[in-house]
PDB file of N, CA and C in Angstrom:
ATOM      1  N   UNK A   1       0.818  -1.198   0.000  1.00  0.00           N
ATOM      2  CA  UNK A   1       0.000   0.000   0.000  1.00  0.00           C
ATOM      3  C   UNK A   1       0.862   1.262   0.000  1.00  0.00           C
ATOM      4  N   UNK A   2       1.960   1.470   0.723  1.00  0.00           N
ATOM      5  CA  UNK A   2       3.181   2.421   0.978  1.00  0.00           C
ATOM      6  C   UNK A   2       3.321   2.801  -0.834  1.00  0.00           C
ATOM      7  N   UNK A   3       3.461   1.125  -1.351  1.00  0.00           N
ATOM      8  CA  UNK A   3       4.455   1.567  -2.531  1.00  0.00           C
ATOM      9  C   UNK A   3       3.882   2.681  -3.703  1.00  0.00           C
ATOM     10  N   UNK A   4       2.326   1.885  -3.516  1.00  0.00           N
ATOM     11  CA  UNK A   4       0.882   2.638  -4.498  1.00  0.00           C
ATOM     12  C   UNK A   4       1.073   4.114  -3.642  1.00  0.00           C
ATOM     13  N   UNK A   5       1.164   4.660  -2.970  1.00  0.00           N
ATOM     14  CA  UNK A   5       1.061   5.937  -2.381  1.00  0.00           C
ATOM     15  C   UNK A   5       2.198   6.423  -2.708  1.00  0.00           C
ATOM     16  N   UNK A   6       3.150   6.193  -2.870  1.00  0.00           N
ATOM     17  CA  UNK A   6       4.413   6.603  -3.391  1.00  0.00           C
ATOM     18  C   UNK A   6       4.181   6.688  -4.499  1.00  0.00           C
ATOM     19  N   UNK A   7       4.042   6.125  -5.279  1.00  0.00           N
ATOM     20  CA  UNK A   7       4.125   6.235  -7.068  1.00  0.00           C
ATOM     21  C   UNK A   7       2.763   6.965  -7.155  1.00  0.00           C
ATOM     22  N   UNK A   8       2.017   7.420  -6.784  1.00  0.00           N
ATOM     23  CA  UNK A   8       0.623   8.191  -6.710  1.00  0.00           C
ATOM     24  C   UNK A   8       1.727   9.529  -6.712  1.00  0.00           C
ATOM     25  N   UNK A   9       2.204  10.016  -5.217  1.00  0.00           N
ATOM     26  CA  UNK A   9       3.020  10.948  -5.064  1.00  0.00           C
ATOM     27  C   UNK A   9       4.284  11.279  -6.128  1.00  0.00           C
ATOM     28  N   UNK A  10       5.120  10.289  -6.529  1.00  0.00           N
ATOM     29  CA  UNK A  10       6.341  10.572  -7.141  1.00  0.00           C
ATOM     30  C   UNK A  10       5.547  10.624  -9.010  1.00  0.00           C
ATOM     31  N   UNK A  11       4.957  10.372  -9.384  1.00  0.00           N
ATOM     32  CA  UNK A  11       3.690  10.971 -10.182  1.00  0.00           C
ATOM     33  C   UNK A  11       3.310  12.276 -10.474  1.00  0.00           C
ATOM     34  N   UNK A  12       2.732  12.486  -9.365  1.00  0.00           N
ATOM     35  CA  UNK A  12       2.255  14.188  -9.127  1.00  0.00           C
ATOM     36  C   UNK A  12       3.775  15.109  -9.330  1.00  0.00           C
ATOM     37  N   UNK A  13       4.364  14.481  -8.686  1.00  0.00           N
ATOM     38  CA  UNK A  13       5.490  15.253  -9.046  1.00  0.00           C
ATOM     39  C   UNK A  13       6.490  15.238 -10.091  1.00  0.00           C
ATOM     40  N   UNK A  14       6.382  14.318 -10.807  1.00  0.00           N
ATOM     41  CA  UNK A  14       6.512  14.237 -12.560  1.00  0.00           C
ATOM     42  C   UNK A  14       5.714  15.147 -13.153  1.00  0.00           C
ATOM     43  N   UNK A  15       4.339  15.315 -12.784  1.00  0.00           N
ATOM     44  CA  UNK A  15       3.817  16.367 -13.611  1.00  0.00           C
ATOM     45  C   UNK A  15       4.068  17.824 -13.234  1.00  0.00           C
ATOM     46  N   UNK A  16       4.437  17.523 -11.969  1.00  0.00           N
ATOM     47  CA  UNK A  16       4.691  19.210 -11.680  1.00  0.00           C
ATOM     48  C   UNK A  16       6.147  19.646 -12.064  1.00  0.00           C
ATOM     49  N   UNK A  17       7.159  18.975 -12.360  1.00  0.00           N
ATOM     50  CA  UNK A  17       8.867  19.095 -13.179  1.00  0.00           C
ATOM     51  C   UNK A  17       8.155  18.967 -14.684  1.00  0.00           C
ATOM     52  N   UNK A  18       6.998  18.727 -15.236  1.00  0.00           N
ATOM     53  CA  UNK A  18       6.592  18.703 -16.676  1.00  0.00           C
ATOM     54  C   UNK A  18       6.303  19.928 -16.949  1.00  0.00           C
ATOM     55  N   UNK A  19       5.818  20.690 -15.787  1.00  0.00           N
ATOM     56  CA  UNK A  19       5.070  21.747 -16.024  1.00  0.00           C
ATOM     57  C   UNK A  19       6.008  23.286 -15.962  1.00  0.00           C
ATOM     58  N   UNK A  20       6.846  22.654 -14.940  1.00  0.00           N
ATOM     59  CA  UNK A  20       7.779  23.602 -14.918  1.00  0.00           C
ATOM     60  C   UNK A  20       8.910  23.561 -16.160  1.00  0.00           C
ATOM     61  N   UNK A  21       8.960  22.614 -16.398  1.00  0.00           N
ATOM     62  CA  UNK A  21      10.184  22.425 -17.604  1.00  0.00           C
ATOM     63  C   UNK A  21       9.371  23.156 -19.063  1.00  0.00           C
ATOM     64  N   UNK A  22       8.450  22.651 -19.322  1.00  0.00           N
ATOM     65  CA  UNK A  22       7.778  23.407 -20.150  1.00  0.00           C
ATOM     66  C   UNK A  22       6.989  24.329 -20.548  1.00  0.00           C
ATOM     67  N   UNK A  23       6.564  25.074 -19.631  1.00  0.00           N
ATOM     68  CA  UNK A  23       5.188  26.054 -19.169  1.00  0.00           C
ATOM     69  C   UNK A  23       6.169  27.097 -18.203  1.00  0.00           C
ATOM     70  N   UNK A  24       6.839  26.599 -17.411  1.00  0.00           N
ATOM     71  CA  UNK A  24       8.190  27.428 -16.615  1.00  0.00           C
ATOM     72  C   UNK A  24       6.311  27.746 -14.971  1.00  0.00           C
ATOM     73  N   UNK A  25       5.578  26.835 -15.140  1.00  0.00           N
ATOM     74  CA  UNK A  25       4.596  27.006 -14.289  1.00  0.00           C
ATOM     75  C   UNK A  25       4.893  26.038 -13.025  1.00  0.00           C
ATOM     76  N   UNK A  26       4.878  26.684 -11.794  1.00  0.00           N
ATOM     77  CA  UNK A  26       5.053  25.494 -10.920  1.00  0.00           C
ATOM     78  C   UNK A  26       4.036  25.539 -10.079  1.00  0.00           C
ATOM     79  N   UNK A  27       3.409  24.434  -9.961  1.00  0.00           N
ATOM     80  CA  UNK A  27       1.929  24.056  -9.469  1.00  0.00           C
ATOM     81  C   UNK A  27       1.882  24.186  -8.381  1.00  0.00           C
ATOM     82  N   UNK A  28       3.345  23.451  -7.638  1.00  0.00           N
ATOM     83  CA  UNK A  28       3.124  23.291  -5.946  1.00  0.00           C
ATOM     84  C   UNK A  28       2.973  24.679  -5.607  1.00  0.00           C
ATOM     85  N   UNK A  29       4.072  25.454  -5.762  1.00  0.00           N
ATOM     86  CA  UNK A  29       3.967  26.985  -5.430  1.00  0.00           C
ATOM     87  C   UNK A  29       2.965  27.539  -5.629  1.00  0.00           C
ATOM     88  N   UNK A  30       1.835  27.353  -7.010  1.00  0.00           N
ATOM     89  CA  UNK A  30       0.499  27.870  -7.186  1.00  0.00           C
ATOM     90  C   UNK A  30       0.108  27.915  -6.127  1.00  0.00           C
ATOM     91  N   UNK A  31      -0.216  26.872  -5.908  1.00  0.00           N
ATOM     92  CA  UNK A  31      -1.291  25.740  -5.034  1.00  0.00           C
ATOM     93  C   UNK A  31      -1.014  26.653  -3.476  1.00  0.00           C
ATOM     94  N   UNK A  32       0.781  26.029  -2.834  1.00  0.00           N
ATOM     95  CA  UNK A  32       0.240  26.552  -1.614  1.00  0.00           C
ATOM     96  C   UNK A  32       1.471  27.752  -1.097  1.00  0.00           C
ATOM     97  N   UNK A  33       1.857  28.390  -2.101  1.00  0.00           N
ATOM     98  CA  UNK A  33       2.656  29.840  -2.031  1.00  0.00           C
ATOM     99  C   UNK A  33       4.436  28.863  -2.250  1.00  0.00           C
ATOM    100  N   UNK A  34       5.350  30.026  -1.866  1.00  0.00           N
ATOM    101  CA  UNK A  34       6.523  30.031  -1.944  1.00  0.00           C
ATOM    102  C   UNK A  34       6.982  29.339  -0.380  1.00  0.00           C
ATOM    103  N   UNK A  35       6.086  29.101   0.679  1.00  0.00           N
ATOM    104  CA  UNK A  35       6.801  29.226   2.032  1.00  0.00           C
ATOM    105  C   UNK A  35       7.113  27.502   2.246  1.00  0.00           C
ATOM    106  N   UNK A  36       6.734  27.463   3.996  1.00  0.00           N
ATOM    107  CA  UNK A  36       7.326  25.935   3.967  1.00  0.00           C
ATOM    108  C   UNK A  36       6.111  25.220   3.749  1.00  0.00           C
ATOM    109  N   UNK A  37       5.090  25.305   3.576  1.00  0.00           N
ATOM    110  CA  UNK A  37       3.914  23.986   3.492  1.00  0.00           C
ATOM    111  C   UNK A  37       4.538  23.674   1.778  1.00  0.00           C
ATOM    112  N   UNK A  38       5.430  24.586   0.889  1.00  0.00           N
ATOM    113  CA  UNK A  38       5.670  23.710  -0.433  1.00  0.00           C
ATOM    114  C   UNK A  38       7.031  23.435   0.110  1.00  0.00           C
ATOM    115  N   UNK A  39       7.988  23.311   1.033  1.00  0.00           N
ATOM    116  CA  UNK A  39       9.421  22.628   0.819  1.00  0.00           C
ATOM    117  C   UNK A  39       8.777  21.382   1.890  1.00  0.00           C
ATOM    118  N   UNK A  40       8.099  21.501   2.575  1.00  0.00           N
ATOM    119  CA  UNK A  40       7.205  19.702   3.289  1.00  0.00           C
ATOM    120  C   UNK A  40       6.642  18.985   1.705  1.00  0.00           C
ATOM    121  N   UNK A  41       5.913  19.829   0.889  1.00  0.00           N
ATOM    122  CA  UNK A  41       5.695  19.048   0.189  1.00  0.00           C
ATOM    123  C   UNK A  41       6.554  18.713  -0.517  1.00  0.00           C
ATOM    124  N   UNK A  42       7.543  18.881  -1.447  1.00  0.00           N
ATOM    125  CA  UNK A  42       9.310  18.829  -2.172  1.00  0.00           C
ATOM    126  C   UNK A  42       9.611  17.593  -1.247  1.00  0.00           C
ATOM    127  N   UNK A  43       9.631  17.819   0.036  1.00  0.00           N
ATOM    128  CA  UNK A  43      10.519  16.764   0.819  1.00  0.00           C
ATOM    129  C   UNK A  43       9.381  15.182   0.805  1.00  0.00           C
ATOM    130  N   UNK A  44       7.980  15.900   0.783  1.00  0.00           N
ATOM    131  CA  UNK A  44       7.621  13.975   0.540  1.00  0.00           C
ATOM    132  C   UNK A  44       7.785  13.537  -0.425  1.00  0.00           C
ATOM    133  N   UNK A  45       7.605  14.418  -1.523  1.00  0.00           N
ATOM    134  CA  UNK A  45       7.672  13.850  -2.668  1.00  0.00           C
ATOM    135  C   UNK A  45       9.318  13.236  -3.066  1.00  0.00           C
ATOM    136  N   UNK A  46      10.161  13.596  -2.445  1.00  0.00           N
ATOM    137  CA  UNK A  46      12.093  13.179  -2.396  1.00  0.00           C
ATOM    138  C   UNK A  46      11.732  12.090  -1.589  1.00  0.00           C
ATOM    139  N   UNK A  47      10.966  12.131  -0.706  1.00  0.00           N
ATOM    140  CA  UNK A  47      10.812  10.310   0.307  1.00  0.00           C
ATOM    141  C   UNK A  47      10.150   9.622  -0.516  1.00  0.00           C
ATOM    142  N   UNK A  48       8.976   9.724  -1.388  1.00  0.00           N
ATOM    143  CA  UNK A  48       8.329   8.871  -2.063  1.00  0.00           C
ATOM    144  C   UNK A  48       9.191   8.211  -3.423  1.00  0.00           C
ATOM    145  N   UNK A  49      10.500   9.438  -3.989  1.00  0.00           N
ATOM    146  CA  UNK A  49      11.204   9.010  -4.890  1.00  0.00           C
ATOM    147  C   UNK A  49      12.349   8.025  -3.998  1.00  0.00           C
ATOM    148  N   UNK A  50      12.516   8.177  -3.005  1.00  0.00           N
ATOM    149  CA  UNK A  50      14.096   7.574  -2.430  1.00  0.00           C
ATOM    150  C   UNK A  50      13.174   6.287  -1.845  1.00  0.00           C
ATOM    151  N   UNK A  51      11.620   6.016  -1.442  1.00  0.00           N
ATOM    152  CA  UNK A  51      11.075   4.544  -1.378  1.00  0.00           C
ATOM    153  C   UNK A  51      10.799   4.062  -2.538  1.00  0.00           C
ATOM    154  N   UNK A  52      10.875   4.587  -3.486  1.00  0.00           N
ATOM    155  CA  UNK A  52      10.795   3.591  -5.101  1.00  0.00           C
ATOM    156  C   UNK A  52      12.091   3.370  -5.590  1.00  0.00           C
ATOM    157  N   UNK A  53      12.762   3.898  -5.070  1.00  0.00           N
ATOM    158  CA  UNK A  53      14.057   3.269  -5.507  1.00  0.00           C
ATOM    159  C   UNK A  53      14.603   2.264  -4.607  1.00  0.00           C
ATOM    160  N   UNK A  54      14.521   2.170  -3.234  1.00  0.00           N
ATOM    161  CA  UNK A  54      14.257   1.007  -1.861  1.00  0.00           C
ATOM    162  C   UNK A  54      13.827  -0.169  -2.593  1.00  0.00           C
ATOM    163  N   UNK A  55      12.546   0.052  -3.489  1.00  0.00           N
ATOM    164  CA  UNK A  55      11.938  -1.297  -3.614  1.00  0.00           C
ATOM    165  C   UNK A  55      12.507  -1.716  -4.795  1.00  0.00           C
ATOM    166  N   UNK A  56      12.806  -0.501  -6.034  1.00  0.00           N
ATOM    167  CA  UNK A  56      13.315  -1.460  -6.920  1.00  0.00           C
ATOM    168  C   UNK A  56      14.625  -2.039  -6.883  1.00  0.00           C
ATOM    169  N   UNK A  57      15.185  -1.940  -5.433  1.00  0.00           N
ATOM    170  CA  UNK A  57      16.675  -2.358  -5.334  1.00  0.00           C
ATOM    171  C   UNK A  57      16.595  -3.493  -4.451  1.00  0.00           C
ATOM    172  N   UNK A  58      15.281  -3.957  -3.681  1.00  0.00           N
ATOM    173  CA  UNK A  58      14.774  -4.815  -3.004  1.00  0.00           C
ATOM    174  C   UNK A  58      14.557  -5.737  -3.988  1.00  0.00           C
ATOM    175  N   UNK A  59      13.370  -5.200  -5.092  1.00  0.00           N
ATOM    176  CA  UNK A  59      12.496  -6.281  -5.963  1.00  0.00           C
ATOM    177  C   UNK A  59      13.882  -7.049  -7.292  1.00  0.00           C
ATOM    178  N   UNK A  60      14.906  -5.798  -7.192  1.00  0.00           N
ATOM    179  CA  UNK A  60      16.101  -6.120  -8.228  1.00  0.00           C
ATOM    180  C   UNK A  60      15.270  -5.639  -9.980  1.00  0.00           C
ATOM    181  N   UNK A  61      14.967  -4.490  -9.794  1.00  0.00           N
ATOM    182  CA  UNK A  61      14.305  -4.262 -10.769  1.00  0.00           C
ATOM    183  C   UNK A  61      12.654  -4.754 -11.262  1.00  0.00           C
ATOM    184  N   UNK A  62      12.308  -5.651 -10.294  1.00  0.00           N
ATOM    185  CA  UNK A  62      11.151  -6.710 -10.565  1.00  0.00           C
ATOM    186  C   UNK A  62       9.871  -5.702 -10.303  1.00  0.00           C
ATOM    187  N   UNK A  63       8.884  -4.682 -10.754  1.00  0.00           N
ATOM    188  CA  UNK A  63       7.924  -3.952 -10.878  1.00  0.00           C
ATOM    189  C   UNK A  63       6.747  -4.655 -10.644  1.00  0.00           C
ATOM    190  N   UNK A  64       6.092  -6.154 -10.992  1.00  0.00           N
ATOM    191  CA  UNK A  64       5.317  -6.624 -11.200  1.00  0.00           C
ATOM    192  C   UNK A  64       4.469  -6.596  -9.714  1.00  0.00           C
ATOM    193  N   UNK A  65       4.987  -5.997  -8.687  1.00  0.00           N
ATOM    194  CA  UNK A  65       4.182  -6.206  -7.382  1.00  0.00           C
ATOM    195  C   UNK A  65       3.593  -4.816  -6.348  1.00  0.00           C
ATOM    196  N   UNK A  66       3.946  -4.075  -7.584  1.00  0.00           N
ATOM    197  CA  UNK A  66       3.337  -2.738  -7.253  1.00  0.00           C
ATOM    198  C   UNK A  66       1.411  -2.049  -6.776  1.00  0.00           C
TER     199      UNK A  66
END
């Protein structure tokens, strides 16, 4: 369940580096300003990327149990 909530999260935040890379728009900052409720959010979304990489170094690349 961790892992589905992670890739839900590390997701959202693919689209928000899509948006900024191309649009130069950044959503989180839209959403909830420049202060710290967006560097809490930056930092789950860096835990949700550093637990998908946990598992695919657990699973040895193996995805199928997501």
């Amino acid at each position: 369940m961790i892992t589905l909530i992670a890739t839900i999260i590390a997701i959202i935040g693919c689209v928000n580096w899509f948006l900024v890379g191309v649009f130069t728009f950044n959503l989180v900052t839209w959403i909830f300003g420049a202060g710290i409720i967006a560097r809490i959010i930056y930092g789950i979304v860096g835990i949700a990327g550093f637990w998908l990489i946990y598992v695919l170094i657990r699973k040895r690349g193996r995805i199928s149990e997501i």
